[in-house]
C-alpha atoms as a PDB file:
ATOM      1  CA  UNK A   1      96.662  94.186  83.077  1.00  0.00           C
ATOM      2  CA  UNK A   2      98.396  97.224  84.368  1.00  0.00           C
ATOM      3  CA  UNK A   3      97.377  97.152  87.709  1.00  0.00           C
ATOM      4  CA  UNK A   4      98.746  93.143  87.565  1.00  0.00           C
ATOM      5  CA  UNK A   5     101.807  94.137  86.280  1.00  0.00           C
ATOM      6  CA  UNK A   6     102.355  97.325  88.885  1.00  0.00           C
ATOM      7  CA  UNK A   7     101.775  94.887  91.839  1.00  0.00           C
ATOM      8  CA  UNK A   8     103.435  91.919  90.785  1.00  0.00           C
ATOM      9  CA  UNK A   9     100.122  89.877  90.760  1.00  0.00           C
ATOM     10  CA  UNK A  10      98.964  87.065  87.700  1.00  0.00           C
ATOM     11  CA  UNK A  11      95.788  87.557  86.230  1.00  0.00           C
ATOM     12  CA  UNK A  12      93.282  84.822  85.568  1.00  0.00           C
ATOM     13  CA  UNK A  13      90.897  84.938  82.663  1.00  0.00           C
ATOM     14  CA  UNK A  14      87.568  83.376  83.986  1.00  0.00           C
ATOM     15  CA  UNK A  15      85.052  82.162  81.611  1.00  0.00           C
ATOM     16  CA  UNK A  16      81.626  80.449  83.320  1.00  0.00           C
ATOM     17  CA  UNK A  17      79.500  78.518  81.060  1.00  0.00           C
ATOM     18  CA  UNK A  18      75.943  77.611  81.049  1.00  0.00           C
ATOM     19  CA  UNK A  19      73.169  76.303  79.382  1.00  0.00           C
ATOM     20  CA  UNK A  20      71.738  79.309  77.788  1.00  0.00           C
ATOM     21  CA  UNK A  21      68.738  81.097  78.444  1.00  0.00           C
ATOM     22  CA  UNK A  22      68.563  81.970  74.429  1.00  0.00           C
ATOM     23  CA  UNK A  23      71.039  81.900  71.761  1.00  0.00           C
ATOM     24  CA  UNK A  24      73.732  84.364  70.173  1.00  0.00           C
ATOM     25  CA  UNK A  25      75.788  85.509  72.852  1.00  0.00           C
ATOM     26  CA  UNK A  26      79.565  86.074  72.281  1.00  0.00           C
ATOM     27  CA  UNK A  27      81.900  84.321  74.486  1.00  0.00           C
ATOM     28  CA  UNK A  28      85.062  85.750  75.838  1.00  0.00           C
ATOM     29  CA  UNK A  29      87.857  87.662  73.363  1.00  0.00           C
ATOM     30  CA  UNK A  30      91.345  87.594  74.390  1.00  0.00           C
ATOM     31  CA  UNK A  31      92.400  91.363  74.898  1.00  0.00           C
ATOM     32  CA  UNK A  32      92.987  93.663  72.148  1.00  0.00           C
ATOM     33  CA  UNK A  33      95.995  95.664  73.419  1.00  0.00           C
ATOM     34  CA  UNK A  34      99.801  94.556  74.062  1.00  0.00           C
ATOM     35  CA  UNK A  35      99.086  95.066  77.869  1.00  0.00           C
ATOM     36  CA  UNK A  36      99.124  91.390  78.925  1.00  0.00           C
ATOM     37  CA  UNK A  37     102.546  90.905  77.537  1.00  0.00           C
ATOM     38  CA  UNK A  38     104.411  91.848  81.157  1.00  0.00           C
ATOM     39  CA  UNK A  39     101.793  89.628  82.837  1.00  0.00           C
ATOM     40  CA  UNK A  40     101.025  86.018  83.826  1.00  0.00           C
ATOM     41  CA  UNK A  41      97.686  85.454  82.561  1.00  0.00           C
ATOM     42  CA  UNK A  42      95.599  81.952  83.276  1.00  0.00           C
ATOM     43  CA  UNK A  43      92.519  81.030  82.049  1.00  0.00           C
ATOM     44  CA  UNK A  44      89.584  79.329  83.797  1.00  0.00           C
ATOM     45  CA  UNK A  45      86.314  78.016  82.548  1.00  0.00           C
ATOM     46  CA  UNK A  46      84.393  76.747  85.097  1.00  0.00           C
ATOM     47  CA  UNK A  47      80.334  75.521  84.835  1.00  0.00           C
ATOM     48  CA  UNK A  48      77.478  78.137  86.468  1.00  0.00           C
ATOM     49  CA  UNK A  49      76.035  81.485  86.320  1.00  0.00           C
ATOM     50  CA  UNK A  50      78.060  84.238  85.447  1.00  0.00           C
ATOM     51  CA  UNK A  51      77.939  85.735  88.349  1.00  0.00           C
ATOM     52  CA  UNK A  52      78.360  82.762  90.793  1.00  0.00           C
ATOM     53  CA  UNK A  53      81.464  81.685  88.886  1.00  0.00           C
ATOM     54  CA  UNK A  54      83.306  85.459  89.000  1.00  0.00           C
ATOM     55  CA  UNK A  55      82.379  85.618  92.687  1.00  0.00           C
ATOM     56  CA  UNK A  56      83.621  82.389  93.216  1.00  0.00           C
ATOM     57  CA  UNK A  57      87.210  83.117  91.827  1.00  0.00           C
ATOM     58  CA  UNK A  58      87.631  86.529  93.466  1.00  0.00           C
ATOM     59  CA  UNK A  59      87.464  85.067  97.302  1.00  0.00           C
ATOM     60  CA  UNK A  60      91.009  84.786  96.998  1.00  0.00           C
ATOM     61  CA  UNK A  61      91.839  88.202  94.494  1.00  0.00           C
ATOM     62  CA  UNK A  62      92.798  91.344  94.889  1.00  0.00           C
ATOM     63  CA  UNK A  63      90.735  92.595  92.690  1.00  0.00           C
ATOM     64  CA  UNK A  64      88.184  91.278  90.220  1.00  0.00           C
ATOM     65  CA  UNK A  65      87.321  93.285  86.970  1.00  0.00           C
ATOM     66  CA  UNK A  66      84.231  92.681  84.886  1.00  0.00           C
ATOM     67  CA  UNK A  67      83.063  94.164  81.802  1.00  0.00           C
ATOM     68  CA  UNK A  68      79.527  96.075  81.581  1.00  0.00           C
ATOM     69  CA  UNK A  69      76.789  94.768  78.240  1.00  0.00           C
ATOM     70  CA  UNK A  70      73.956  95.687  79.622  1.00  0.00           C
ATOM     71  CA  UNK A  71      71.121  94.487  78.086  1.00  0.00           C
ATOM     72  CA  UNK A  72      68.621  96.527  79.374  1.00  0.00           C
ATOM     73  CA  UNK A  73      66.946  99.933  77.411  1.00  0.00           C
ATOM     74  CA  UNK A  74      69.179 101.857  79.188  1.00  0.00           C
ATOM     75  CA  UNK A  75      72.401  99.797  78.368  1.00  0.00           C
ATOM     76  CA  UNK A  76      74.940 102.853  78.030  1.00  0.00           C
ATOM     77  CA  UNK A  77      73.879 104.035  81.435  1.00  0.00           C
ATOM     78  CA  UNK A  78      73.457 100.752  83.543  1.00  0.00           C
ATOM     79  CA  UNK A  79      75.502  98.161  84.471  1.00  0.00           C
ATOM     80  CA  UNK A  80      74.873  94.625  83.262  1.00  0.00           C
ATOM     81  CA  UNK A  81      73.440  92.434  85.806  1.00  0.00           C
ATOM     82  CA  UNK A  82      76.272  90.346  86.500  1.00  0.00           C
ATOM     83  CA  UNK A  83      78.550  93.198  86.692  1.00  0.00           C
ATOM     84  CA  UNK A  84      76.201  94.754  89.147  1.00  0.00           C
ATOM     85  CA  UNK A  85      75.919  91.839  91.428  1.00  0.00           C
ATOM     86  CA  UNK A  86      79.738  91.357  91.679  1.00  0.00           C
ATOM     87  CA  UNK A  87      80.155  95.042  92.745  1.00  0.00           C
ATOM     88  CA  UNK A  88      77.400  94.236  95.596  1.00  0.00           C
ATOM     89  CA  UNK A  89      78.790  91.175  96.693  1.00  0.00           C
ATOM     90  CA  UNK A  90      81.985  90.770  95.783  1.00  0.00           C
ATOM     91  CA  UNK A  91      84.924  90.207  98.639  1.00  0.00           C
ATOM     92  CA  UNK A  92      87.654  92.330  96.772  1.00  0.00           C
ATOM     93  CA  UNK A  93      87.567  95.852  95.004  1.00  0.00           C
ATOM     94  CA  UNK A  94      85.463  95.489  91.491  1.00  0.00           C
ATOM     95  CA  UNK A  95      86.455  97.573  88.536  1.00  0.00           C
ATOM     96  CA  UNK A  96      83.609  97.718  85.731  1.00  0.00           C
ATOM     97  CA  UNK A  97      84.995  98.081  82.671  1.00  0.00           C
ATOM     98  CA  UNK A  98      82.812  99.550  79.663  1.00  0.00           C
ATOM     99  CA  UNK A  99      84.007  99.120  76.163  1.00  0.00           C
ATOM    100  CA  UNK A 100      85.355 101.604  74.313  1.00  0.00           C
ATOM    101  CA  UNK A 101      87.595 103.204  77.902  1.00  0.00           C
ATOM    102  CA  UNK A 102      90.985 103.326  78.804  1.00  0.00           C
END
C-alpha cells in the first residue's frame, strides 16, 4: 500500500477461486493496518489457479505482491508454490511478502 500511495498507482485485490484440491483453506483477509486508507484499492475474483489468475492481472502492473504459506516441511524457509512461480514468470517486479514483516 505504500509503494501505491508513493507512486500514485491503485491497487487491486485479486482473489482466484477454484475447485479445491482438499478442504480448509482460508480465503483472502482485508489488510490489518491503516495503510490502504491513502489508496484506491479494487478487488477482483476471477475463476483458475492461483497462480494463473495473479499472473494474469500483473501483465498490465507495476508490480505484483504475493504473500508466502508454504506448505511444504520447510515452510518458514521456502516460498509457497504460487508465490514462487509468479517470481519466475511474472512480467513486473514481485515482492513476497511473509507474515509477520514490515
Amino acid at each position: 500500500m505504500r509503494q501505491a500511495e508513493l507512486t500514485g498507482a491503485a491497487a487491486e485485490a485479486v482473489t482466484a477461486w477454484d475447485i479445491p484440491q482438499f478442504r480448509g483453506s482460508l480465503a483472502w483477509l482485508p489488510p490489518s493496518s491503516s495503510d490502504e486508507g491513502a489508496v484506491e484499492v479494487g478487488t477482483v475474483v476471477r475463476y483458475g489457479t492461483p497462480a494463473s489468475v495473479l499472473l494474469t492481472a500483473a501483465r498490465e502492473a507495476s508490480l505484483l505482491v504475493v504473500g508466502s504459506r508454504g506448505r511444504g516441511g520447510f515452510a518458514g524457509l521456502l516460498l509457497g508454490s504460487v508465490a514462487q512461480y509468479c517470481f519466475q514468470h511474472a512480467a513486473c517486479p514481485v515482492v513476497v511478502f511473509r507474515e509477520g514483516t514490515e
